[in-house]
Protein backbone atom coordinates (compact mmCIF):
# COMPACT_ATOMS: atom_id res chain seq x y z
CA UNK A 1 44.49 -12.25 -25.56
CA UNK A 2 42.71 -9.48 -23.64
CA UNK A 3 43.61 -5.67 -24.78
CA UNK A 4 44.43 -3.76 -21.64
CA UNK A 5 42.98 -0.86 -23.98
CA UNK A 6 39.58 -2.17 -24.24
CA UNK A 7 39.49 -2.67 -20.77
CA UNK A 8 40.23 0.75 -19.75
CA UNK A 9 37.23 2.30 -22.03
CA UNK A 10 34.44 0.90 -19.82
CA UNK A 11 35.44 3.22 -16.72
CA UNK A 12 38.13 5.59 -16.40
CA UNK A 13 39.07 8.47 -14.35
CA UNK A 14 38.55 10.59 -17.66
CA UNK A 15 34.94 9.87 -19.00
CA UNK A 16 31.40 9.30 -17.85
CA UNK A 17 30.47 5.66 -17.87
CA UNK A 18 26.30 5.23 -16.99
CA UNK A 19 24.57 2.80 -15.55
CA UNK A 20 20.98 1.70 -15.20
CA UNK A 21 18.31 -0.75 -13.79
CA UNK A 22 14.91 -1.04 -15.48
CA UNK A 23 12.11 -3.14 -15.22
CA UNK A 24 10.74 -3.56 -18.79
CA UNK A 25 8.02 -5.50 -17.85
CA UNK A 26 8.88 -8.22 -20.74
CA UNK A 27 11.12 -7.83 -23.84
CA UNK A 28 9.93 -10.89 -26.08
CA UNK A 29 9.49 -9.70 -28.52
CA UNK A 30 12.56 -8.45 -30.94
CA UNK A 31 10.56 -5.33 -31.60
CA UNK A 32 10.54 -4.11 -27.90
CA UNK A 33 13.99 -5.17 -27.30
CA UNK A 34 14.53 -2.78 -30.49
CA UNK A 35 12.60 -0.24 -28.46
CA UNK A 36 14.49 -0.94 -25.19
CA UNK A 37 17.86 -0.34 -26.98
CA UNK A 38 16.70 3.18 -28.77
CA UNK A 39 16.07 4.42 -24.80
CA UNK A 40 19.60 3.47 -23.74
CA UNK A 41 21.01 4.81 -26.48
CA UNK A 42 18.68 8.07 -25.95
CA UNK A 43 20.33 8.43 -22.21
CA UNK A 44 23.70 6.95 -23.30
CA UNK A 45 23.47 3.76 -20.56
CA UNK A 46 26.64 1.96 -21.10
CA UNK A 47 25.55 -1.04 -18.85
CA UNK A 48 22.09 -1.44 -17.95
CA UNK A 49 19.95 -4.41 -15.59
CA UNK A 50 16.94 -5.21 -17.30
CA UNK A 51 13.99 -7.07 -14.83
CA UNK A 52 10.66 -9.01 -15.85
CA UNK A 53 12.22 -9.71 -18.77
CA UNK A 54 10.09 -12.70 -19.77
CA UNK A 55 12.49 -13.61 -22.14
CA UNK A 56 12.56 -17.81 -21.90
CA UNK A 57 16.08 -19.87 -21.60
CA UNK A 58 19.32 -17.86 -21.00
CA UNK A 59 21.87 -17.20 -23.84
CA UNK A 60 23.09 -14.01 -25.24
CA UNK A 61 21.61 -11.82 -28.25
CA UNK A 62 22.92 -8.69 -29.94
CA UNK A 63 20.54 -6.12 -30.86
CA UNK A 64 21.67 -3.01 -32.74
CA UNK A 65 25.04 -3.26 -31.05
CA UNK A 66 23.69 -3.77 -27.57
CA UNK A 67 24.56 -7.25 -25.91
CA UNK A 68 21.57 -8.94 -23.87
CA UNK A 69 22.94 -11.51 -21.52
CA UNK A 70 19.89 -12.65 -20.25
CA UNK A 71 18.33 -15.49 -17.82
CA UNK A 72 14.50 -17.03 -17.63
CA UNK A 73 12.27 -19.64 -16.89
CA UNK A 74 12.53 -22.62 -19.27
CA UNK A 75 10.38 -23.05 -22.46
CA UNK A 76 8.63 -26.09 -20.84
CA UNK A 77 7.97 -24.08 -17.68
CA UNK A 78 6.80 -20.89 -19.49
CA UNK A 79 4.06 -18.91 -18.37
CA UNK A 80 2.53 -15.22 -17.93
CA UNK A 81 3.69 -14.94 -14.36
CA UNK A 82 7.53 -15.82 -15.60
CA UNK A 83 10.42 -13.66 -14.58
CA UNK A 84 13.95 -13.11 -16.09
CA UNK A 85 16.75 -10.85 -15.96
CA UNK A 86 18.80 -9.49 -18.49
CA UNK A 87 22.21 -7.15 -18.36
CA UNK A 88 22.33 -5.19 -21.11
CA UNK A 89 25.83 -3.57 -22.47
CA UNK A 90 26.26 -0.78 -25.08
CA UNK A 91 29.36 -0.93 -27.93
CA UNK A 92 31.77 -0.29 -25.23
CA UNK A 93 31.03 -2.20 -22.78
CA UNK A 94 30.06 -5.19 -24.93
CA UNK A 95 33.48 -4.73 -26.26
CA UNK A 96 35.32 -5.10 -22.95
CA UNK A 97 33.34 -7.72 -21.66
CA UNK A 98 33.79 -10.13 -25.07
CA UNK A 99 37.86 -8.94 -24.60
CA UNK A 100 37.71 -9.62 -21.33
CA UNK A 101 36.35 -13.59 -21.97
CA UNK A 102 33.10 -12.77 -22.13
CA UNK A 103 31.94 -14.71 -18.66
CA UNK A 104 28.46 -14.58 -17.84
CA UNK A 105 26.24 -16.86 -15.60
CA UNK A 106 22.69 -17.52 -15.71
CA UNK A 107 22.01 -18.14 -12.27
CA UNK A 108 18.65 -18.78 -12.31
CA UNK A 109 15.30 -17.01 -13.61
CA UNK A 110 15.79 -14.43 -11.50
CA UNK A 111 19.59 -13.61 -10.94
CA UNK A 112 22.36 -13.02 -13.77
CA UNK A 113 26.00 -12.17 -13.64
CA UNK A 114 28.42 -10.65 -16.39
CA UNK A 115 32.11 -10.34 -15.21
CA UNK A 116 34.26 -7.41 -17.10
CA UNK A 117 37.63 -7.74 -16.80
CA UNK A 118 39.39 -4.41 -16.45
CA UNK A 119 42.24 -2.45 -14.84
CA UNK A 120 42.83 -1.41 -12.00
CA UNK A 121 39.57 -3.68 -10.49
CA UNK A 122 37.91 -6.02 -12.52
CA UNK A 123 33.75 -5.43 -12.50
CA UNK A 124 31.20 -8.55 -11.65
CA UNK A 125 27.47 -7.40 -12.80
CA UNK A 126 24.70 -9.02 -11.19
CA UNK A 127 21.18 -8.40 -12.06
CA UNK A 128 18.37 -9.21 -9.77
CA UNK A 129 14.50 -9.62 -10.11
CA UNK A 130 13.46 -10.47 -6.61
CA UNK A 131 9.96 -11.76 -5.49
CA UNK A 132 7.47 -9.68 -3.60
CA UNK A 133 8.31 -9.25 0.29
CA UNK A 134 5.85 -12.05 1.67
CA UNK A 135 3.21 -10.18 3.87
CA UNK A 136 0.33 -12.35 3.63
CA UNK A 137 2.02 -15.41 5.28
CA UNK A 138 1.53 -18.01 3.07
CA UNK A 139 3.99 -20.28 3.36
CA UNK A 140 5.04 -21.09 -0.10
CA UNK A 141 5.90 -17.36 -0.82
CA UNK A 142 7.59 -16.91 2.13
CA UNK A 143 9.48 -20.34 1.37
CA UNK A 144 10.43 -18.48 -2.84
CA UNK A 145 11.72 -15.96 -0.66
CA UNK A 146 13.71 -17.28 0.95
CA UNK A 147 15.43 -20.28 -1.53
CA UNK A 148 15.84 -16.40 -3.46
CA UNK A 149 18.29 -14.78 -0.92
CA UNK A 150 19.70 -17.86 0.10
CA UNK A 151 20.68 -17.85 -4.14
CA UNK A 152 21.33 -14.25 -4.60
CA UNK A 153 23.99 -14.60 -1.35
CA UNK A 154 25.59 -17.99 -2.33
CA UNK A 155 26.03 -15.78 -5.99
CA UNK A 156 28.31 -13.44 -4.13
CA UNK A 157 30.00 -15.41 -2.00
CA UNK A 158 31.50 -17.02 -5.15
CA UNK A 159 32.47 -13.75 -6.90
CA UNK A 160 36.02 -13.17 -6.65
CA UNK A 161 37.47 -10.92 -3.81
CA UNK A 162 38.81 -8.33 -6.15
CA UNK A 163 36.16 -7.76 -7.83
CA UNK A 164 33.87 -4.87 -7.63
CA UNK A 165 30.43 -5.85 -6.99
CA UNK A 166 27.46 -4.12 -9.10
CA UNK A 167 24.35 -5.25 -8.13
CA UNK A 168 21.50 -3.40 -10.04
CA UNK A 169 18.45 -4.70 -9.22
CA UNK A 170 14.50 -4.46 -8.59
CA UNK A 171 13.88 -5.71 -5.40
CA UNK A 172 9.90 -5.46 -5.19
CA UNK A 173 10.54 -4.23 -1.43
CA UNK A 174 8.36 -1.59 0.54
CA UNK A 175 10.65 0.87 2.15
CA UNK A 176 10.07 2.19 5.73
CA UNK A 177 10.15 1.52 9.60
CA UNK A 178 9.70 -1.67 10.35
CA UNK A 179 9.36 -2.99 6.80
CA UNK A 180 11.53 -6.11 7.71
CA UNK A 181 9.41 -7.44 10.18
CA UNK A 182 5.96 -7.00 8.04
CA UNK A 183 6.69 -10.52 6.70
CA UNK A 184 6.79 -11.55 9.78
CA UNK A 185 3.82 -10.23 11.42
CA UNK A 186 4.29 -7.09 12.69
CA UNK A 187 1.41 -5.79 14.23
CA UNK A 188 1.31 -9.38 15.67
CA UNK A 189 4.51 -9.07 17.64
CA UNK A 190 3.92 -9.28 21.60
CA UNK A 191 0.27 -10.17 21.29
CA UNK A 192 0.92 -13.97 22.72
CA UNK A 193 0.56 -14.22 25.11
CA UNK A 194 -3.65 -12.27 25.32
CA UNK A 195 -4.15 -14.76 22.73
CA UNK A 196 -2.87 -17.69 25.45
CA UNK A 197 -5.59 -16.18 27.72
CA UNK A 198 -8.16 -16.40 25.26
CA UNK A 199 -9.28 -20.49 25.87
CA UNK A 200 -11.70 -19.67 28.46
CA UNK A 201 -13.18 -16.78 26.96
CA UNK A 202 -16.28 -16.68 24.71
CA UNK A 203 -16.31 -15.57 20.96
CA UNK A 204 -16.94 -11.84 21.82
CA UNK A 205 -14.41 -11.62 24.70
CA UNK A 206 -12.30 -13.58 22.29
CA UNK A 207 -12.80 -11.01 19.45
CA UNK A 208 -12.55 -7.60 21.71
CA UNK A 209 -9.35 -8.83 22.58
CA UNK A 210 -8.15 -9.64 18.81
CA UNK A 211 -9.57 -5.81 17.54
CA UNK A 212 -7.93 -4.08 20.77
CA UNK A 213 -4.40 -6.08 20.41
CA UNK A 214 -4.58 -5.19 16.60
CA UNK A 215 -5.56 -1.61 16.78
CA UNK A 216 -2.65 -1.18 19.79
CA UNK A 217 0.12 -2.46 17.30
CA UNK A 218 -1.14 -1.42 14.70
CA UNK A 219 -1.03 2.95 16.46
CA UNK A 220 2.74 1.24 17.41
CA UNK A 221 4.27 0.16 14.40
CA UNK A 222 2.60 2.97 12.24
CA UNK A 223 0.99 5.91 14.34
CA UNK A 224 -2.55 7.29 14.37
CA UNK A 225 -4.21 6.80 10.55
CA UNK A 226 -6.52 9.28 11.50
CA UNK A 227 -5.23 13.44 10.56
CA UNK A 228 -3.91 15.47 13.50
CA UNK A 229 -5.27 18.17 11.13
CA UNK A 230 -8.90 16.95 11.12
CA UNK A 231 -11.17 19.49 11.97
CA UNK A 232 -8.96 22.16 10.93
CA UNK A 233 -6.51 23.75 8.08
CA UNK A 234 -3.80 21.30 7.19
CA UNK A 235 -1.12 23.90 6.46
CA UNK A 236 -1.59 24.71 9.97
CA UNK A 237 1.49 23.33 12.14
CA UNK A 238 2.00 22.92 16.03
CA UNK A 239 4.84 26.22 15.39
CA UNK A 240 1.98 28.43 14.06
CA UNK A 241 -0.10 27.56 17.03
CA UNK A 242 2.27 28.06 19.28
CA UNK A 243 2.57 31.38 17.85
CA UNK A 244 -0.48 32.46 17.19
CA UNK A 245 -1.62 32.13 20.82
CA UNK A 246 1.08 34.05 21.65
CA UNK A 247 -0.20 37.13 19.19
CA UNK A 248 -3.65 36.14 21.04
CA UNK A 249 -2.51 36.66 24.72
CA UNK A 250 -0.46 39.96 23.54
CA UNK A 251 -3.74 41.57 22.06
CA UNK A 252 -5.05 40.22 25.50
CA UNK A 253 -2.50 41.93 27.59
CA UNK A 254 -2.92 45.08 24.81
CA UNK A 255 -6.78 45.57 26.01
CA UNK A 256 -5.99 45.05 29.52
CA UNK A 257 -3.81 47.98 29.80
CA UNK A 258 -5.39 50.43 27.86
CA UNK A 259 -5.46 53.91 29.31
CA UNK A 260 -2.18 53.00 30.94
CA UNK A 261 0.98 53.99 31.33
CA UNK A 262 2.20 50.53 29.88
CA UNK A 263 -0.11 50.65 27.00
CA UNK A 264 2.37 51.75 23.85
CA UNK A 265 5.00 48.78 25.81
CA UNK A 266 1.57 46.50 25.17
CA UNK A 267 0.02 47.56 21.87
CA UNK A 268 4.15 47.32 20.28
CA UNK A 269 4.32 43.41 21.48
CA UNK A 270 1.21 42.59 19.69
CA UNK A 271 1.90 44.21 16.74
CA UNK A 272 5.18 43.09 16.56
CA UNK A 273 3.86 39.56 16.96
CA UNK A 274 0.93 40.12 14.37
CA UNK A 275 3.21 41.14 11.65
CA UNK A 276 5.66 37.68 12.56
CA UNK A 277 2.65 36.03 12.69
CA UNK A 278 1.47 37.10 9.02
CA UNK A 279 5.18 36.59 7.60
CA UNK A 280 5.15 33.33 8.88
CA UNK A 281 1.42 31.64 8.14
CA UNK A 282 2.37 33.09 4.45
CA UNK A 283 5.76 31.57 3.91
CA UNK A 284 4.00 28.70 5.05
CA UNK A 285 0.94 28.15 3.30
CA UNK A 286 3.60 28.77 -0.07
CA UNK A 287 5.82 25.91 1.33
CA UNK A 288 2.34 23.96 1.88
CA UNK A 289 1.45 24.56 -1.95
CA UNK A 290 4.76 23.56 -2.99
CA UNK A 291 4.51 20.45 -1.06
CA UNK A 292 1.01 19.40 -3.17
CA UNK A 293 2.65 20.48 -6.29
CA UNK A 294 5.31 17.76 -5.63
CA UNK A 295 3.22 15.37 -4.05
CA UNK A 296 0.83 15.39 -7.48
CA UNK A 297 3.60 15.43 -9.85
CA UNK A 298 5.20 12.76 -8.39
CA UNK A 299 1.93 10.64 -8.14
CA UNK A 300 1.68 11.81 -12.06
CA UNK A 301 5.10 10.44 -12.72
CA UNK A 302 4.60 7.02 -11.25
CA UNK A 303 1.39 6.26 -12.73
CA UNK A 304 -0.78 6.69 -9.90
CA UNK A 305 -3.95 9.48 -10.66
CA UNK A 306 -5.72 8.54 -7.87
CA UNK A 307 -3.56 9.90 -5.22
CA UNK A 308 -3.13 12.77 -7.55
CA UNK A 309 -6.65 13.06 -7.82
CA UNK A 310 -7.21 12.55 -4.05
CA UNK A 311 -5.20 16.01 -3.65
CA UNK A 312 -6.49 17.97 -6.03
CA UNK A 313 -10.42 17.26 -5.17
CA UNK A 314 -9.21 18.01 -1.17
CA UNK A 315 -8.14 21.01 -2.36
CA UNK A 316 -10.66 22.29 -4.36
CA UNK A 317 -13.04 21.59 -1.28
CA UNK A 318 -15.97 19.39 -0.96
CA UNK A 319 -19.67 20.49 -1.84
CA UNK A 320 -21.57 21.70 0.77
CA UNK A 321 -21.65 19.42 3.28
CA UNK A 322 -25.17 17.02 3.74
CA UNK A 323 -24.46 17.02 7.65
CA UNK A 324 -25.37 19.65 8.90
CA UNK A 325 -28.82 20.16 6.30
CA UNK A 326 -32.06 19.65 7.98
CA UNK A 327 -34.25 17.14 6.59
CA UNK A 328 -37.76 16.78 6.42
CA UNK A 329 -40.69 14.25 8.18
CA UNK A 330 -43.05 12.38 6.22
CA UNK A 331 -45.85 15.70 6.03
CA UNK A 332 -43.18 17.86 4.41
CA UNK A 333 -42.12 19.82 8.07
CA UNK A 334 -38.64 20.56 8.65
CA UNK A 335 -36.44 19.05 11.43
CA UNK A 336 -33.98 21.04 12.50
CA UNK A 337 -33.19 18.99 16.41
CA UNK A 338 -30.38 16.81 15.51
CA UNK A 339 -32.37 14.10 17.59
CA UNK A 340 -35.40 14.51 15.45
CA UNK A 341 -33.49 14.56 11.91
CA UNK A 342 -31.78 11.28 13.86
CA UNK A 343 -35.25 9.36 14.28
CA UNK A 344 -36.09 10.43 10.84
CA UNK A 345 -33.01 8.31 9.14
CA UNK A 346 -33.69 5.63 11.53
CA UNK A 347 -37.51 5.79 10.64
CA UNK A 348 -36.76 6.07 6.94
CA UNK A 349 -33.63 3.24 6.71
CA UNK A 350 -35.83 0.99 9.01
CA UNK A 351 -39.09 1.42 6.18
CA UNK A 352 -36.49 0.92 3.39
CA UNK A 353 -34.48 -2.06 4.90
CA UNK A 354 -37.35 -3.98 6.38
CA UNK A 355 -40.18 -4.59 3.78
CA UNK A 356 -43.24 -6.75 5.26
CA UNK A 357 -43.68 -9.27 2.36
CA UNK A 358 -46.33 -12.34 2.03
CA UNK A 359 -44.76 -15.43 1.28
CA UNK A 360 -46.80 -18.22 -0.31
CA UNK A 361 -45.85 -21.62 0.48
CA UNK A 362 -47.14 -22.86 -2.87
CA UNK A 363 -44.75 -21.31 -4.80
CA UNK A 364 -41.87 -22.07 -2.85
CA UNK A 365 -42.99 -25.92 -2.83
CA UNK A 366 -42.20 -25.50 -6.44
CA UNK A 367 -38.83 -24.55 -6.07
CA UNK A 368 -36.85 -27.63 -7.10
CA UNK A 369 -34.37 -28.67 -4.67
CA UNK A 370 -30.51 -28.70 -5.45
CA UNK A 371 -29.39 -32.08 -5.29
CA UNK A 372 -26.08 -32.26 -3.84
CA UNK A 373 -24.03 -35.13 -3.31
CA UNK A 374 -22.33 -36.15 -0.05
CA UNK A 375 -18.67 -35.61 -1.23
CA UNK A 376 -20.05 -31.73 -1.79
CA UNK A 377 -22.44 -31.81 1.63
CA UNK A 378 -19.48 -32.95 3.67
CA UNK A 379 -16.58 -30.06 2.34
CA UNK A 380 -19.68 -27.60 3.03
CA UNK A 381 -19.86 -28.62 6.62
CA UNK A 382 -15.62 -29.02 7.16
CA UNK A 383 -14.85 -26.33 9.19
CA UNK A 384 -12.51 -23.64 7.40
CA UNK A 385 -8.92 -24.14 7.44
CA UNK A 386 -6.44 -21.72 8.05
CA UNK A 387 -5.23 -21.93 4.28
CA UNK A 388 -9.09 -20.47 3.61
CA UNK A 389 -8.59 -17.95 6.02
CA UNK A 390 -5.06 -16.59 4.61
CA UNK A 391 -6.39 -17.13 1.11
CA UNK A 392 -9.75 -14.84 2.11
CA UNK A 393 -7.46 -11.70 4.15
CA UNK A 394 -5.42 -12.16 0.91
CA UNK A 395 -8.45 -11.33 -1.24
CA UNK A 396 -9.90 -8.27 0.89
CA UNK A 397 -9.18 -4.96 -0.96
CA UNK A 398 -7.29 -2.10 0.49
CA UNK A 399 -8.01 1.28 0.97
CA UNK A 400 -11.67 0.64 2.56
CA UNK A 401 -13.33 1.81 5.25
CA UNK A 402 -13.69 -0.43 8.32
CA UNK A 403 -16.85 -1.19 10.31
CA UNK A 404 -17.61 -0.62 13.77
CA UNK A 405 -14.09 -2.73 14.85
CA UNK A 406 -12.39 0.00 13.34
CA UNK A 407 -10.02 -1.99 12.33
CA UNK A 408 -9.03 -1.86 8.73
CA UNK A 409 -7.94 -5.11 5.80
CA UNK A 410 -4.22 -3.49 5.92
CA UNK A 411 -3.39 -4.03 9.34
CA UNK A 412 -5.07 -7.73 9.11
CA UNK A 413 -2.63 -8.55 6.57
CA UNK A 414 0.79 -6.55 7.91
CA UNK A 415 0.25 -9.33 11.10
CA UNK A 416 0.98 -12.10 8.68
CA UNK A 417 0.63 -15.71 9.55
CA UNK A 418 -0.11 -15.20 13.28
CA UNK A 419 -3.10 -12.80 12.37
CA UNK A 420 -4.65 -15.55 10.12
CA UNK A 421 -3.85 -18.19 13.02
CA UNK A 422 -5.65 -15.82 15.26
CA UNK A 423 -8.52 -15.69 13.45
CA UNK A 424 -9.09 -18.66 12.20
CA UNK A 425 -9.06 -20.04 16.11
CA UNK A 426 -11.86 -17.40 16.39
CA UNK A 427 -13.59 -18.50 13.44
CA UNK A 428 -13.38 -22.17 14.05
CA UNK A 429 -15.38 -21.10 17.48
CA UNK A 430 -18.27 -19.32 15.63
CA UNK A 431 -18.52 -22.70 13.36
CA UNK A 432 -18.49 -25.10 15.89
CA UNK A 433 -20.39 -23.38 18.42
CA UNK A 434 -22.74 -21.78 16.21
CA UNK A 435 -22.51 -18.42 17.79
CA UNK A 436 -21.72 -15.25 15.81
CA UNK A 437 -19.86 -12.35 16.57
CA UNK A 438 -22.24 -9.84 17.76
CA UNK A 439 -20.10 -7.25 15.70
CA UNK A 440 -20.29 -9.29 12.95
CA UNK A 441 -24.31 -8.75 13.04
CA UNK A 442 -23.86 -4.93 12.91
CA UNK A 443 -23.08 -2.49 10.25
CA UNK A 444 -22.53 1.64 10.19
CA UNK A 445 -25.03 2.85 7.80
CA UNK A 446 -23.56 6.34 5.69
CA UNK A 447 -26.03 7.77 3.64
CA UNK A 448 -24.86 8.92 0.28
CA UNK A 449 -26.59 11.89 -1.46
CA UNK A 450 -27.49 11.00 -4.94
CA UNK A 451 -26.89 14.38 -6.47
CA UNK A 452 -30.17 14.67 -7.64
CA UNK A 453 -33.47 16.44 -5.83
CA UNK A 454 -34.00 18.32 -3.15
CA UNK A 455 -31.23 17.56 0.01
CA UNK A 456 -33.74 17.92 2.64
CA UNK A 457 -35.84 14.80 1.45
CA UNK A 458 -34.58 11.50 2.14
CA UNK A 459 -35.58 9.69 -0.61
CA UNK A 460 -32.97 11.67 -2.50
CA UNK A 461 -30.06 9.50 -0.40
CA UNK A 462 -29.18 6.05 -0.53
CA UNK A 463 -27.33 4.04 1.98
CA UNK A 464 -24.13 2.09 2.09
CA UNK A 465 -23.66 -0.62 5.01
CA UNK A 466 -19.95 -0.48 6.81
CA UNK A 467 -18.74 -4.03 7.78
CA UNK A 468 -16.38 -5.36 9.98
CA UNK A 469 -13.37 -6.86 8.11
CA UNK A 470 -13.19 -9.56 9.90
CA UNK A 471 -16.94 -10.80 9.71
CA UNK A 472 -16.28 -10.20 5.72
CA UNK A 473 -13.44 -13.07 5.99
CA UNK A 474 -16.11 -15.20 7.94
CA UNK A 475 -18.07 -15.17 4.82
């Protein structure tokens, strides 16, 4: 028989009941399950949903008076890349939950319930660990997706009407404008019906048109990547402008009627605006500050030291930049035209890059041969599929710099699975026509100082080749 006492304890007008979600990123073992429970307790969470769990089979297990109902992948099926879910109650609520019947479900390896029977509304638990938003396109993740919601909302739609819903979860979801239509392709959107117009095109007309549709989304759906503050001070907002050319055209007025009767009318607007002008480029550059102090504490907090890292080296300021150094010729003299330092990298990347070499034909005659067998020779010559080409954008690293496209391995892989089928109709060209991408063929060269010797000599640099994405997935 339930007591109507116990029930009351979990949550009451009169006390603090607190809840948590947590991803514990696997609680196997006993001894970090022990570990888990001494943190509740330390932050008094009454009822907490635990994700990644790892923990195989569902059941229930009590571990220094907290009550894991938990939910995972079977034994048989076990593996490093398993889930689970777990909702863990303290004393109290463990209590009202076993008074109340102590119903739980184990939904699957990524969804459990706990129902709590109390007064005046009666409390269903759910805890979720959902899969990664699909923004690759593959179709098997998108297709775990989806069986996932369709599970998670067939799970509520059986909880009873009365009963308040919890739902503490890790969702794994990216959080911003248009976020829900990233799995779908979003920088893809609207860009059928150029690639309808593409079949009498050749491969460069074909490409031009895939890098401008991309880069035009991609400015759409999220802006300019490059600063508005490039070239200048980054505390330094459109407001201060706007007022500081104000200042400038008082001081301008101010000179203009000097030895005037109007002067002192003059001189008191500028100063006036001068003195706003200082008050407000101060309160400003402390808000600025304040912003980077947050901004690297939270990047601390989250386990992320190279954003924080990023911010504190930008503000600290480069070294003196290489750009502007003159560099010398070959006989030591010093180049100081900006087209003559420019023939000098070409002349010295060209020597570097392109080394006359003597090949003898003997030697190479030595060389055995691979022997390859025609099963091998013929998946060589099959022209990619478009699983290859997802598989390959899946692969590229972030957070690189593009080539001459401009067009960076983020934006490839927000378009999802219209991208890849873009791309792969381009690359299918190349292989069957055996004509490259003149893009492709082309790289930015940056030189790199190597922080050693004198910065006017170019031996003292080395150089690093910028490629288009897109020819990278090619190969």
């Amino acid at each position: 028989m339930t007591n109507e006492n116990e029930q009351t304890k979990l949550v009451t007008t009169t006390s603090v009941t607190l809840f948590g979600s947590w991803n514990v990123r696997s609680c196997y073992r006993v001894t970090k399950r022990e570990l888990i429970v001494r943190q509740l307790k330390r932050y008094r969470i009454q009822v907490a949903a635990l994700t990644e769990t790892k923990i195989p089979d569902s059941g229930v297990c009590v571990v220094n008076g907290y009550t894991f109902i938990y939910s995972g992948t079977p034994s048989q099926q076990l593996s490093k890349s398993a889930h689970g879910a777990a909702v863990g109650l303290g004393p109290e609520a463990s209590a009202a939950w076993k008074n109340s019947g102590a119903q739980c479900e184990a939904v699957s390896s990524r969804i459990v319930t706990a129902h709590i029977e109390r007064r005046p509304v009666p409390i269903t638990i759910v805890a979720v660990y959902a899969p990664i938003n699909p923004s690759n396109g593959v179709k098997h993740d998108i297709e775990t997706c989806d069986e996932f919601y369709k599970t998670l909302q067939a799970t509520i739609d059986k909880t009873h009407k009365s009963d308040m819903i919890m739902m503490m979860s890790d969702f794994n979801a990216s959080v911003g404008v248009e976020q829900a239509n990233t799995a779908g392709g979003t920088v893809a959107n609207e860009n059928k019906s150029i690639r309808r117009d593409n079949k009498t095109l050749s491969v460069n007309e074909k490409f031009t048109n895939f890098v401008n549709s991309v880069l035009e989304r991609g400015r759409h759906y999220f802006g300019n990547n490059k600063s508005i503050h490039k070239g200048g001070k980054e505390w330094f907002t459109p407001e201060l402008k706007e007022i500081v050319d104000k200042k400038a055209k008082a001081y301008a007025d101010w000179q203009l009627h000097r030895s005037t009767t109007n002067e002192n009318k003059y001189r008191n607007r500028y100063r006036t605006l001068a003195k706003i002008v200082q008050k407000k480029v101060y309160a400003r550059q402390h808000e600025y500050w304040e912003e980077l102090s947050i901004d690297i504490e939270n990047a601390v907090k989250v386990h992320d030291p190279t954003t924080a890292f990023q911010i504190i080296r930008r503000l600290r300021g480069s070294r003196q930049s290489i750009n502007h150094i003159p560099v010398q010729d070959k006989n030591g003299l010093t180049l100081t035209n900006s087209k003559d330092q420019l023939n000098r990298w070409k002349e010295y990347f060209d020597e570097m890059l392109n080394v006359d070499t003597t090949i003898n034909e003997q030697v190479l005659q030595q060389i055995p041969s691979p022997t390859v067998d025609d099963e091998e020779l013929s998946r060589q010559d099959a022209v990619p599929t478009l699983d290859e080409v997802v598989k390959a954008i899946g692969q590229i690293k972030n957070k690189k710099v593009p080539g001459k496209d401009d067009v960076p391995a983020e934006l490839l892989k927000a378009g999802g699975h219209y991208i890849a089928e873009w791309l792969h109709e381009i690359i299918c060209d190349v292989w069957e026509q055996e004509v490259m991408v003149k893009e492709w063929t082309e790289a930015i060269i940056i030189r790199l100082y190597k922080n050693k010797g004198d910065k006017r000599i170019c031996d003292n640099y080395r150089g690093i080749s910028l490629l288009d994405v897109a020819g990278k997935i090619f190969v």
